[in-house]
N, C-alpha and C. Protein backbone atom coordinates (compact mmCIF):
# COMPACT_ATOMS: atom_id res chain seq x y z
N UNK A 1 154.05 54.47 233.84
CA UNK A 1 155.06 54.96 232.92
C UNK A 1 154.73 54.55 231.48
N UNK A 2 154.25 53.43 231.22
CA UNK A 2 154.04 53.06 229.82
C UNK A 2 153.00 53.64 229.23
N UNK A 3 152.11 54.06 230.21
CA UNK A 3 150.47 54.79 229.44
C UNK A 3 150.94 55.88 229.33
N UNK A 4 152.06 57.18 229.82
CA UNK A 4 152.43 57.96 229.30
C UNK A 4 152.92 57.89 228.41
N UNK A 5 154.20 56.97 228.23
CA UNK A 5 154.79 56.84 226.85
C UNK A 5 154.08 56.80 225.55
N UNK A 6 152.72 56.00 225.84
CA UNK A 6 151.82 55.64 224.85
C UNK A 6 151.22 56.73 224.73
N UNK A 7 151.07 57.68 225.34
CA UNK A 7 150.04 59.05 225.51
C UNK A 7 150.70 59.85 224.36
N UNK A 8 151.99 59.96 224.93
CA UNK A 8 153.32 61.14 224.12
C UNK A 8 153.17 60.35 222.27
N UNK A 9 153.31 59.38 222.28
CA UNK A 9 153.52 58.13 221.00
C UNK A 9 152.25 58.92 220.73
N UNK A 10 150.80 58.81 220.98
CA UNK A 10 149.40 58.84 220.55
C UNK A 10 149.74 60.44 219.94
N UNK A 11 149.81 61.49 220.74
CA UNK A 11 150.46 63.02 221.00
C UNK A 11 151.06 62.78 219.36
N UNK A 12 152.12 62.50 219.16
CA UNK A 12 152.86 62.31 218.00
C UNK A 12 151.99 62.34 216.89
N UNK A 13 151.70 61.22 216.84
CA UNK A 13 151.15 60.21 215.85
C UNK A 13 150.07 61.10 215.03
N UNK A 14 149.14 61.49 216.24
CA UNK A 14 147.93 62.43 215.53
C UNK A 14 148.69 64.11 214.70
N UNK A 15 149.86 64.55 215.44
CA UNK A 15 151.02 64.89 214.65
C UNK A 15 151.40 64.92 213.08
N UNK A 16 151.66 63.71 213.54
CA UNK A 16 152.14 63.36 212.01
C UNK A 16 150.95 63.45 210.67
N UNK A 17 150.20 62.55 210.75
CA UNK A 17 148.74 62.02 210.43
C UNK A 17 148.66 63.90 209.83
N UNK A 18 147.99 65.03 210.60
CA UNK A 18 147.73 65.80 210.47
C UNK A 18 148.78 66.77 209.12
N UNK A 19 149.83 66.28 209.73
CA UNK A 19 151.03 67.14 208.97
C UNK A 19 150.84 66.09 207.56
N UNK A 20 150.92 64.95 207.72
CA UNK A 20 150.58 64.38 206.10
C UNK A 20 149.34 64.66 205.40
N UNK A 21 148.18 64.89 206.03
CA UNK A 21 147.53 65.27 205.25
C UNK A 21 147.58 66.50 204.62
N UNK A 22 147.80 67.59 205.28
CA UNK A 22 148.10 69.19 205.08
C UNK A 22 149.36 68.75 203.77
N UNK A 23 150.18 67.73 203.85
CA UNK A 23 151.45 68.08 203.11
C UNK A 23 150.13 67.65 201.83
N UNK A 24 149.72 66.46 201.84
CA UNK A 24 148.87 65.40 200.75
C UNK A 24 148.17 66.86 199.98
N UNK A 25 147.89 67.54 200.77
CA UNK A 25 146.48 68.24 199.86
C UNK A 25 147.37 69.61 199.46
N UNK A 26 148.77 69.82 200.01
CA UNK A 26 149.53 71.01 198.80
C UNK A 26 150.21 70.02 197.51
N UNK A 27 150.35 69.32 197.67
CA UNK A 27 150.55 68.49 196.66
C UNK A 27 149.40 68.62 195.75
N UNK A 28 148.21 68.24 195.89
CA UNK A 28 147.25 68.49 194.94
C UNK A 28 147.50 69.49 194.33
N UNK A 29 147.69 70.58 195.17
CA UNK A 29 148.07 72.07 194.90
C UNK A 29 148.63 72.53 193.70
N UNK A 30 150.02 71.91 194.17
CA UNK A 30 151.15 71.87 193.73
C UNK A 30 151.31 71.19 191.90
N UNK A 31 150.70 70.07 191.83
CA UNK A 31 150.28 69.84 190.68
C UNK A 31 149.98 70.81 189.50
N UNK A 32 149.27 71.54 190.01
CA UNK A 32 148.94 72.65 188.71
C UNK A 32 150.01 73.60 188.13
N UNK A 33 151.06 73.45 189.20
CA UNK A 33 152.02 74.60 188.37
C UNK A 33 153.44 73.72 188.36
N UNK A 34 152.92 72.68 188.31
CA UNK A 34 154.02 71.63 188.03
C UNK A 34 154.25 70.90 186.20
N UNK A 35 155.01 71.17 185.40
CA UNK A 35 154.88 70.28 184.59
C UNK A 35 155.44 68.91 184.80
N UNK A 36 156.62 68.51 185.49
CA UNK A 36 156.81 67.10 185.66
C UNK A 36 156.25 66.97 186.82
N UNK A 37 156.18 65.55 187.33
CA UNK A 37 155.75 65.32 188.16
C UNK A 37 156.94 65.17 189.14
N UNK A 38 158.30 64.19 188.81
CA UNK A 38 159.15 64.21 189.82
C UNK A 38 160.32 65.37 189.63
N UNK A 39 160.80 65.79 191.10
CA UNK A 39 162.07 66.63 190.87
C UNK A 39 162.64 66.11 191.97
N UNK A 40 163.80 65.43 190.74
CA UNK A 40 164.68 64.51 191.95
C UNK A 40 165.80 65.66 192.93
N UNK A 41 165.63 66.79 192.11
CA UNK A 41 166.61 67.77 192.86
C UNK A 41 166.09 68.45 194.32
N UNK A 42 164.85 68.53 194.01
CA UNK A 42 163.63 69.19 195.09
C UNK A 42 164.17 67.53 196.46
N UNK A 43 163.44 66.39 195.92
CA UNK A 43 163.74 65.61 196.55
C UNK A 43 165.27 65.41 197.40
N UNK A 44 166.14 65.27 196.92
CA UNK A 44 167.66 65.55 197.00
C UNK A 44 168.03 66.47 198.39
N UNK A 45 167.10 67.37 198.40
CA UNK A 45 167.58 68.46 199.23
C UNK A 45 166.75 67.98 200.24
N UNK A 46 165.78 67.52 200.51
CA UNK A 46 164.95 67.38 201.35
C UNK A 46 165.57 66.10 201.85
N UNK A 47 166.15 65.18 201.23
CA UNK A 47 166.93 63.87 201.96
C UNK A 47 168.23 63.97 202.57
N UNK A 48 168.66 65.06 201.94
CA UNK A 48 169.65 65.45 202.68
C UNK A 48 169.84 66.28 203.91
N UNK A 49 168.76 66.60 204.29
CA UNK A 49 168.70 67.21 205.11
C UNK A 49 168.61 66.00 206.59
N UNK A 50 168.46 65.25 206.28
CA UNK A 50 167.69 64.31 206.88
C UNK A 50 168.85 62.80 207.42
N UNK A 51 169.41 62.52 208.69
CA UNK A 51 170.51 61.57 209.03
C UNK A 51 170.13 60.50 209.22
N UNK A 52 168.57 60.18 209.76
CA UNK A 52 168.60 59.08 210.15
C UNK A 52 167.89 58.23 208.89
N UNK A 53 168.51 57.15 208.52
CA UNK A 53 168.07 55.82 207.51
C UNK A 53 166.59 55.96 207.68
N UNK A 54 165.93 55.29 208.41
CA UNK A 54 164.16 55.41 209.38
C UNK A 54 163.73 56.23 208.46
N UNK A 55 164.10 57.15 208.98
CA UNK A 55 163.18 58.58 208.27
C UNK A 55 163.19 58.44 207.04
N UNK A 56 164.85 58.54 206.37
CA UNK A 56 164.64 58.48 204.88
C UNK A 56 163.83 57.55 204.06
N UNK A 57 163.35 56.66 204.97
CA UNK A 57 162.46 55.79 204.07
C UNK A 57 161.50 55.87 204.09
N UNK A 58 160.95 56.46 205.15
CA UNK A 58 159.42 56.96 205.20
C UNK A 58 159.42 58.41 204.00
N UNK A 59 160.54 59.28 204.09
CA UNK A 59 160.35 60.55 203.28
C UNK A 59 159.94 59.73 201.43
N UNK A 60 160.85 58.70 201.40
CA UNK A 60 160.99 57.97 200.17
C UNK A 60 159.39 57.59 199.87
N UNK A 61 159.24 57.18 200.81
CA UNK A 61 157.54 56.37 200.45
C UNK A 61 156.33 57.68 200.49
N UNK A 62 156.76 58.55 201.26
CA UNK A 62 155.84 60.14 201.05
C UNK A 62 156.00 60.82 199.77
N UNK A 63 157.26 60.50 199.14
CA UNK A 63 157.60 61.10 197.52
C UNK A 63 156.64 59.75 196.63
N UNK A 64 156.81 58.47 197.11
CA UNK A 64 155.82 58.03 196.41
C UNK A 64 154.57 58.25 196.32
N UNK A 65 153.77 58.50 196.97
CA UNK A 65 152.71 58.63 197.07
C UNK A 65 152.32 60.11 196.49
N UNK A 66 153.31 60.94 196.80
CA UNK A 66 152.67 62.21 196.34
C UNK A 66 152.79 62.58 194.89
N UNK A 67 153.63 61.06 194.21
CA UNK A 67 154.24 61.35 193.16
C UNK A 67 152.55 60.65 192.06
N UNK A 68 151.94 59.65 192.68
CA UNK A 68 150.94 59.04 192.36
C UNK A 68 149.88 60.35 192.54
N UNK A 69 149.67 60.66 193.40
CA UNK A 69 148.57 62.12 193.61
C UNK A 69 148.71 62.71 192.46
N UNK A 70 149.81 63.08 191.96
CA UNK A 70 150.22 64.45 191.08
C UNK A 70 150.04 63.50 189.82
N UNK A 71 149.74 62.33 189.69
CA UNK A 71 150.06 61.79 188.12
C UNK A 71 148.63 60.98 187.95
C-alpha cells in the first residue's frame, strides 16, 4: 500500500514539475507584452479562486519567482 501511495505522490509530482515549467517559460513569454511586471489584480483572481491556505502559499511563491523571471 505505501509503494502505491508513493507511485500516485511520484505520478503527481512529475505533474506538477512539468506544469511549472510550461507555466515558467509563458512567463518568459509573457514579459514582452507586459509593461509592469506585477498585476496584483491578475494575481487576486487567481488566489481567489483557490480555498486551501497550502496552496495559496505555494501560488504566492510561484508569483515570486515569475515575478523575478519577468524583471
Amino acid at each position: 500500500m505505501l509503494k502505491k501511495i508513493r507511485e500516485e505522490i511520484d505520478f503527481l509530482d512529475n505533474i506538477i514539475i512539468d506544469s511549472l515549467k510550461k507555466r515558467f517559460e509563458l512567463v518568459v513569454k509573457l514579459k514582452n507584452f507586459k509593461k509592469e511586471v506585477e498585476d496584483k489584480t491578475r494575481e487576486s483572481e487567481i488566489l481567489n479562486k483557490i480555498d486551501s491556505e497550502n496552496i495559496k502559499n505555494i501560488y504566492l511563491k510561484i508569483f515570486e519567482i515569475s515575478k523575478k523571471i519577468q524583471s
